[in-house]
Protein backbone atom coordinates (compact mmCIF):
# COMPACT_ATOMS: atom_id res chain seq x y z
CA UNK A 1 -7.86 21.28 7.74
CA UNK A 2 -11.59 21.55 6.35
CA UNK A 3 -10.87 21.05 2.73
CA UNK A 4 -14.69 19.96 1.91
CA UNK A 5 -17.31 22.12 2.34
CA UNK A 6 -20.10 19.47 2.24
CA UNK A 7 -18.69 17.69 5.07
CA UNK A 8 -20.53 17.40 8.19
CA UNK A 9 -21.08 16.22 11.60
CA UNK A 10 -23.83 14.12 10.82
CA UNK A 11 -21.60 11.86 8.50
CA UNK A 12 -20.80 8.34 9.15
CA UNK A 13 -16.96 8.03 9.26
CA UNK A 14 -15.63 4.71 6.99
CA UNK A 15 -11.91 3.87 7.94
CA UNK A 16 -10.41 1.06 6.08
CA UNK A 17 -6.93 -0.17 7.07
CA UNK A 18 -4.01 -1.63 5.47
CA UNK A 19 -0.70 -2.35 4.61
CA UNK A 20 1.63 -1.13 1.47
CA UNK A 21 1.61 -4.27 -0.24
CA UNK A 22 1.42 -8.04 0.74
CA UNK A 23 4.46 -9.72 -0.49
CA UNK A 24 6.69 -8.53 2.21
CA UNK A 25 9.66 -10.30 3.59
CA UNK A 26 9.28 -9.08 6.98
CA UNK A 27 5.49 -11.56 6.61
CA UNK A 28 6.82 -14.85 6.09
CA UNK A 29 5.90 -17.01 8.87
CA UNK A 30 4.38 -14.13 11.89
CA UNK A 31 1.77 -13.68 9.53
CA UNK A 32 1.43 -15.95 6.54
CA UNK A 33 1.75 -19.80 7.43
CA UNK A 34 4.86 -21.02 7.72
CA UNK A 35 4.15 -23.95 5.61
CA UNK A 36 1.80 -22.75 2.48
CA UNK A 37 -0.85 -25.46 0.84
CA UNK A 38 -0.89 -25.91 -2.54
CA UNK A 39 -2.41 -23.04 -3.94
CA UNK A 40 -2.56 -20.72 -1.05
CA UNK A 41 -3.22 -16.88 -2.24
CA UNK A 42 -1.29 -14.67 0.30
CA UNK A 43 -3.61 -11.64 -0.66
CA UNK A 44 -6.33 -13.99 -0.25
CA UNK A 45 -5.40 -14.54 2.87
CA UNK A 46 -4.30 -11.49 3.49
CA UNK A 47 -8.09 -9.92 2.93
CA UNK A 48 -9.41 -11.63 6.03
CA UNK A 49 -7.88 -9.29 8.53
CA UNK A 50 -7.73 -6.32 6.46
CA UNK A 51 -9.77 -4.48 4.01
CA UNK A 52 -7.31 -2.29 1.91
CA UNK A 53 -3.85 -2.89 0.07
CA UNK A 54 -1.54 -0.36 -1.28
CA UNK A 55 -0.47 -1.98 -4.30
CA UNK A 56 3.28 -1.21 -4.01
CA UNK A 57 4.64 -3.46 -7.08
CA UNK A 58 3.36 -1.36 -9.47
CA UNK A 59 6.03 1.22 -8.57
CA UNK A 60 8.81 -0.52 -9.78
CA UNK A 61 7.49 -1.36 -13.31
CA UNK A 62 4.77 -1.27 -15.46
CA UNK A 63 4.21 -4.91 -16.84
CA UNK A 64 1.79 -6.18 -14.59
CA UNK A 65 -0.98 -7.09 -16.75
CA UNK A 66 -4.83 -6.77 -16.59
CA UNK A 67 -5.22 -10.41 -16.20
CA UNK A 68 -3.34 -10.02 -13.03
CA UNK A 69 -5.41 -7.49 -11.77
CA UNK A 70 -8.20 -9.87 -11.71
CA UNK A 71 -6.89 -12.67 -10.09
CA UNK A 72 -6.46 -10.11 -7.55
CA UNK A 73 -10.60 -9.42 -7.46
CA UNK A 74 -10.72 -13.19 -7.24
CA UNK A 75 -8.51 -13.25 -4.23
CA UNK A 76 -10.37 -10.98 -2.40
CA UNK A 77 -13.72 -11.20 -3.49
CA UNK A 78 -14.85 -13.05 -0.59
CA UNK A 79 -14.52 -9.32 1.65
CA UNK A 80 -16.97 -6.89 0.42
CA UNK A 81 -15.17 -3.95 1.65
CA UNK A 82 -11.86 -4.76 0.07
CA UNK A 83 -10.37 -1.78 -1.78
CA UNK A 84 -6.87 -1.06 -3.60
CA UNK A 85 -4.94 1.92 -3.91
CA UNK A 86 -2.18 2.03 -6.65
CA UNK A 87 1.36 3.48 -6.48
CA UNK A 88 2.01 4.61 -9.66
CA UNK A 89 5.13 4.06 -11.20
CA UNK A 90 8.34 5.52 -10.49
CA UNK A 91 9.05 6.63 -13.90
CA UNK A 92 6.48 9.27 -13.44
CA UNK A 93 7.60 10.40 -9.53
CA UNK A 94 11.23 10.03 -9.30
CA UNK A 95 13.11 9.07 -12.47
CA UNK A 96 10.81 11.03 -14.55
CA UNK A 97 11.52 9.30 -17.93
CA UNK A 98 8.10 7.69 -18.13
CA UNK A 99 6.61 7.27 -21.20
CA UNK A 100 3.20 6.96 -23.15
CA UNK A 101 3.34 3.58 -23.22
CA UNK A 102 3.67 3.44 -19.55
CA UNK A 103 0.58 5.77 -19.03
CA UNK A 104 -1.09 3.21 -21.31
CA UNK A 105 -0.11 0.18 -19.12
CA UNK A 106 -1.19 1.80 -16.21
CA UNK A 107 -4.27 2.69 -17.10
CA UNK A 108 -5.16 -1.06 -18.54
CA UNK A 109 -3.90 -2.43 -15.29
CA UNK A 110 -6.58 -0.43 -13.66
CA UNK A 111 -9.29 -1.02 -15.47
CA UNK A 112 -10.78 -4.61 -13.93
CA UNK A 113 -10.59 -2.72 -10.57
CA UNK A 114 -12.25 0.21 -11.89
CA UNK A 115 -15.00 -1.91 -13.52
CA UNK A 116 -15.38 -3.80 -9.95
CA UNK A 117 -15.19 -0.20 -8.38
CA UNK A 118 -12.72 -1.72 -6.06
CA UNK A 119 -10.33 1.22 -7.20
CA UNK A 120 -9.86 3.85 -4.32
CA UNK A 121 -7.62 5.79 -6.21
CA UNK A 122 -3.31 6.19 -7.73
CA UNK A 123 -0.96 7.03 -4.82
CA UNK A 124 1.45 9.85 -6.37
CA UNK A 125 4.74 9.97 -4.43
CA UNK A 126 7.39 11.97 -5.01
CA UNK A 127 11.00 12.05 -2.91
CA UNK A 128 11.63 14.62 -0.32
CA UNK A 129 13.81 16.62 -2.58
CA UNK A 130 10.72 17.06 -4.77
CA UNK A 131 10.20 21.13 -3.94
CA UNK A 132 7.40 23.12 -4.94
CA UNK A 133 8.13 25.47 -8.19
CA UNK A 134 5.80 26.27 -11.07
CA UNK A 135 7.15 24.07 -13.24
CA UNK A 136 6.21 21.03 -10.60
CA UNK A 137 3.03 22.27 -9.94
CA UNK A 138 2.33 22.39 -14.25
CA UNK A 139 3.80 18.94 -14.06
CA UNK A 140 1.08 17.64 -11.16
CA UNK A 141 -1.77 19.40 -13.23
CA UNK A 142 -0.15 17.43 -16.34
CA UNK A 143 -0.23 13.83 -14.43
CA UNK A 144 -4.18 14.61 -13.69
CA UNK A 145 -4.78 15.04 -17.49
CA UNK A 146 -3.26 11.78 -18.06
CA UNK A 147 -5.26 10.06 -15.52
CA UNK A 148 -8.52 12.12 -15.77
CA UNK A 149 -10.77 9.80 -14.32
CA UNK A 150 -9.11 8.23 -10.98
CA UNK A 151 -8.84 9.63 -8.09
CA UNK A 152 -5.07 11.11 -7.50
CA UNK A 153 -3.44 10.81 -3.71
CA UNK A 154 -0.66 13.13 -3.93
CA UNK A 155 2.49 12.22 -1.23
CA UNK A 156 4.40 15.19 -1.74
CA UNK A 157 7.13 15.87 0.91
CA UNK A 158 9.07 18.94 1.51
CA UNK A 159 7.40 21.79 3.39
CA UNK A 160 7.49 24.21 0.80
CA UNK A 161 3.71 22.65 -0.57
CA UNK A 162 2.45 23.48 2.58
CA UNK A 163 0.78 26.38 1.01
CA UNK A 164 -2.89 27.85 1.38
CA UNK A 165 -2.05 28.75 -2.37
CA UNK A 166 -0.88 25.12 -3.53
CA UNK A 167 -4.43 23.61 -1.24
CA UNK A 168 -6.58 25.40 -3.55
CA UNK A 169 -4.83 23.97 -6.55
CA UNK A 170 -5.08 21.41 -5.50
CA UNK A 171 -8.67 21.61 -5.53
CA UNK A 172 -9.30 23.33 -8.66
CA UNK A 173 -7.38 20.58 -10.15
CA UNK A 174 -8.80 17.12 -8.26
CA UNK A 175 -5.64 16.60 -6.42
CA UNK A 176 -6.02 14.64 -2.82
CA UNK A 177 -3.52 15.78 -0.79
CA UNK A 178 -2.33 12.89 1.21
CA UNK A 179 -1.48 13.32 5.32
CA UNK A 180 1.69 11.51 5.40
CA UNK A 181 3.83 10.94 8.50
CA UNK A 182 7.56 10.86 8.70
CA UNK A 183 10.42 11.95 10.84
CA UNK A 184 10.45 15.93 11.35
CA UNK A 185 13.63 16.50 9.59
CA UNK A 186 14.80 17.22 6.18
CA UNK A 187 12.17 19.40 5.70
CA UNK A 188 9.40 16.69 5.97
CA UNK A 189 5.65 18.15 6.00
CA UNK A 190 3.78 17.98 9.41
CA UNK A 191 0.72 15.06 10.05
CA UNK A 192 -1.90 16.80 8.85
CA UNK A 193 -5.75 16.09 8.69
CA UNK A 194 -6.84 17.08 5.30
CA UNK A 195 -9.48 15.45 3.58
CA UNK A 196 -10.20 16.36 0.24
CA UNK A 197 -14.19 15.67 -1.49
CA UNK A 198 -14.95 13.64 2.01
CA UNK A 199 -11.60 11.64 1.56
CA UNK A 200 -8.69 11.62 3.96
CA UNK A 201 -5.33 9.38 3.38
CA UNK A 202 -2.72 8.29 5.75
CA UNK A 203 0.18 7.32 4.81
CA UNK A 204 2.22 6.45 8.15
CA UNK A 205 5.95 5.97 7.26
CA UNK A 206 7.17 5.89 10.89
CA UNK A 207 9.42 8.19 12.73
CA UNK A 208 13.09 6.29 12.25
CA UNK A 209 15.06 9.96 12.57
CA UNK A 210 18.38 8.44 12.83
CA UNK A 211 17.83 6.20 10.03
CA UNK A 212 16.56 9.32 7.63
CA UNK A 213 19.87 11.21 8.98
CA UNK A 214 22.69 9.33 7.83
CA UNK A 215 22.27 6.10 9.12
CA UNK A 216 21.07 2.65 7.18
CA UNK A 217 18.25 3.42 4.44
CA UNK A 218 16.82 -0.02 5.11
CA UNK A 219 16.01 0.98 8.20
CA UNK A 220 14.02 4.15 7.56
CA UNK A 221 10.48 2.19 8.05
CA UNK A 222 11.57 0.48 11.11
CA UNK A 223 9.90 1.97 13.86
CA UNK A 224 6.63 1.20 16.00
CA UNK A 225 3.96 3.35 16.70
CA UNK A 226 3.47 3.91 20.69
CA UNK A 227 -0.37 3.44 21.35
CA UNK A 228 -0.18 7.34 22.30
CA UNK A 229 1.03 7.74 19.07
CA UNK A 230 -1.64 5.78 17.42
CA UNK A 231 -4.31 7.81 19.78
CA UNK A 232 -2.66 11.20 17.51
CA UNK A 233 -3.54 9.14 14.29
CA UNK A 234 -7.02 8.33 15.95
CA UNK A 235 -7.40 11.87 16.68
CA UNK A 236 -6.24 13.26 12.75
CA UNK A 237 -8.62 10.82 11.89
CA UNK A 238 -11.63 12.39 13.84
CA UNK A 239 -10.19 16.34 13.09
CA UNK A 240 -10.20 15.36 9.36
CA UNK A 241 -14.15 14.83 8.88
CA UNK A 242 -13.86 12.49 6.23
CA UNK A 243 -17.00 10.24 5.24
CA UNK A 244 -14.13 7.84 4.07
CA UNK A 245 -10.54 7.38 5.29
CA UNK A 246 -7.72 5.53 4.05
CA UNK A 247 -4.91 4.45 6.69
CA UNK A 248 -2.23 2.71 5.16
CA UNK A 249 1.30 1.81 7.71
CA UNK A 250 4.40 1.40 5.84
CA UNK A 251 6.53 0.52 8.81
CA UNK A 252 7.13 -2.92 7.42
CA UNK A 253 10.06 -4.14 8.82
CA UNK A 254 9.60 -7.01 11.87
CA UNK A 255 6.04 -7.06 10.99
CA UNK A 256 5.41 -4.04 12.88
CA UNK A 257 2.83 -2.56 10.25
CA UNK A 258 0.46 -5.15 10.94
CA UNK A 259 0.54 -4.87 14.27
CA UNK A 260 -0.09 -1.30 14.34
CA UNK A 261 -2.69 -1.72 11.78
CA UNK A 262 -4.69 -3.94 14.31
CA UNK A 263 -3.90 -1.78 17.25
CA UNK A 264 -5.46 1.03 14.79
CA UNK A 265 -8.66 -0.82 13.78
CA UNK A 266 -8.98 -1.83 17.25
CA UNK A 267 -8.80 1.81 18.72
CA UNK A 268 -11.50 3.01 16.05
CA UNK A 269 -14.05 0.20 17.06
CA UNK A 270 -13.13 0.07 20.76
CA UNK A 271 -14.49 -2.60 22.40
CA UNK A 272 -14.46 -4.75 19.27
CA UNK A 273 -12.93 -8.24 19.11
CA UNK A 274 -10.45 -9.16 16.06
CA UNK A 275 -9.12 -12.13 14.56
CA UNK A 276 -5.30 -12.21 13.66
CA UNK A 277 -3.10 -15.20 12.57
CA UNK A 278 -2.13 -17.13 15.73
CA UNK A 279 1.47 -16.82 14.73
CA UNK A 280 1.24 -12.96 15.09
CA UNK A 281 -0.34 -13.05 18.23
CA UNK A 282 2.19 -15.96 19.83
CA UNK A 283 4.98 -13.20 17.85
CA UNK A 284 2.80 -9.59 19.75
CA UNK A 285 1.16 -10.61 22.71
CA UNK A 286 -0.20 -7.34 23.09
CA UNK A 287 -2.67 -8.10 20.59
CA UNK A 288 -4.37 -11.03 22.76
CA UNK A 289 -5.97 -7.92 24.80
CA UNK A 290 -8.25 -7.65 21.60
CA UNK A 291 -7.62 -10.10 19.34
CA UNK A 292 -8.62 -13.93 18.80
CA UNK A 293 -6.13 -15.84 17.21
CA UNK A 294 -6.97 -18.34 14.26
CA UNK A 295 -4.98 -20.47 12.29
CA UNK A 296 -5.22 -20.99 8.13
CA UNK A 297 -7.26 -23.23 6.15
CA UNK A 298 -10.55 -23.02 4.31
CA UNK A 299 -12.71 -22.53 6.44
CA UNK A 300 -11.65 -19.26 8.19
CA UNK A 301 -13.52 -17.02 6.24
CA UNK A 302 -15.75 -15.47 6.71
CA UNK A 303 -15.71 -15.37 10.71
């Protein structure tokens, strides 16, 4: 859906890829070296094969401090095109007892990457239970007062926002709808293609039904995107128009985000050549059809 009337043809598409955060079990060893050197970064190292991190610690609490935040720019500050997105904390999205000293800590977390401008934007997201009333939508136009100038990615669920009514509220109020993909049950939205101000966000969650229906909650995220289904993204990606997109896998479990995050970067530059951890390619040997493998150490970056 055409959200942004000064989007064109004629614009240059920028997709950057990544992962929803870097300290991930399910990364030990296929991805980060098995045995670390003193002082090896994992986001550091992480930055070489991708350019964009959903920061997903920050959902859990609120005292990560500014100084952290810049040892982050330090880690990555050897990739140019390295961006973060935030997940803001749960306190606002699902136990709703947040307070103004949260807001506060947020917003001084943020600041080094907004001075960097490596800041794409908060990601907002509520549960699937999370239905659309006029209280919620005064509460989403309350959250954008108290982060007036970031950009807000809004991951709201159930169907009932899926509204030509709630899109243009969204617009009147700076809200970027996010295009979020999950099983087609409960009431989950569609995959959608809107881009809001030139700027599209996936979110892809993975399609686990049975795990969403009853079955283990740890398992919700493990799934792995067929290449056809990958092509779909590829194609939501084109639909969309955006001058800049955000893709972001979630499917963490066995590694499986990465992968597809490679496979996706891949399929948008076709013909490209990649370089991936050696491990990960010895772990998917799919990925030696357009991938070089390399191994850690100093002198990997840049390529």
């Amino acid at each position: 859906m055409n959200n942004d009337p000064d989007r064109g043809a004629n614009a240059t598409p920028h997709v950057l890829v990544g992962m929803g955060g870097w300290e991930l079990p399910s990364f030990r060893d296929v991805f980060y070296p098995s045995k670390m050197e003193k002082g090896f970064r994992k986001l550091e190292f992480y930055s070489r094969f991708f350019d964009l991190i959903e920061v997903n610690a920050t959902f859990y609490n609120t005292s990560l401090s500014p100084n952290q935040a810049r040892q982050w720019l330090e880690d990555v500050r050897q990739n140019p095109n390295f961006t973060f997105s935030v997940k803001l904390f749960r306190g606002f999205t699902h136990t709703f007892d947040a307070t103004k000293e949260d807001a506060l800590a947020v917003h001084r977390l943020l600041e080094p990457l907004r001075a960097a401008e490596k800041l794409a934007g908060l990601v907002i997201q509520f549960s699937d239970s999370f239905q659309r009333t006029r209280e919620r939508e005064a509460y989403l136009w309350k959250l954008r007062t108290a982060f007036p100038e970031d950009v807000l990615f809004l991951d709201v669920r159930h169907r009932s926002w899926d509204d030509p009514s709630f899109y243009e509220f969204c617009r009147d109020n700076g809200l970027n709808l996010i295009n979020v993909d999950l099983p087609q049950m409960r009431a989950h939205r569609q995959l959608q293609e809107n881009a809001w101000e030139g700027i599209a966000y996936f979110r892809m969650m993975g399609r686990n039904a049975e795990a969403w229906n009853g079955g283990q909650s740890a398992d919700r995220y493990r799934y792995f995107y067929s290449d056809a289904e990958l092509e779909e993204l590829r194609q939501h990606i084109k639909i969309s128009g955006a001058h800049k997109t955000f893709v972001v896998f979630h499917n963490d479990p066995n590694a499986f985000s990465l992968v597809n995050g490679l496979q996706t970067k891949n399929m948008l530059t076709p013909g490209s050549r990649l370089h991936a951890p050696g491990s990960l390619v010895t772990a998917f040997p799919q990925l030696k059809k357009f991938c070089d493998p390399v191994e850690s150490g100093p002198s990997l970056f840049p390529f």
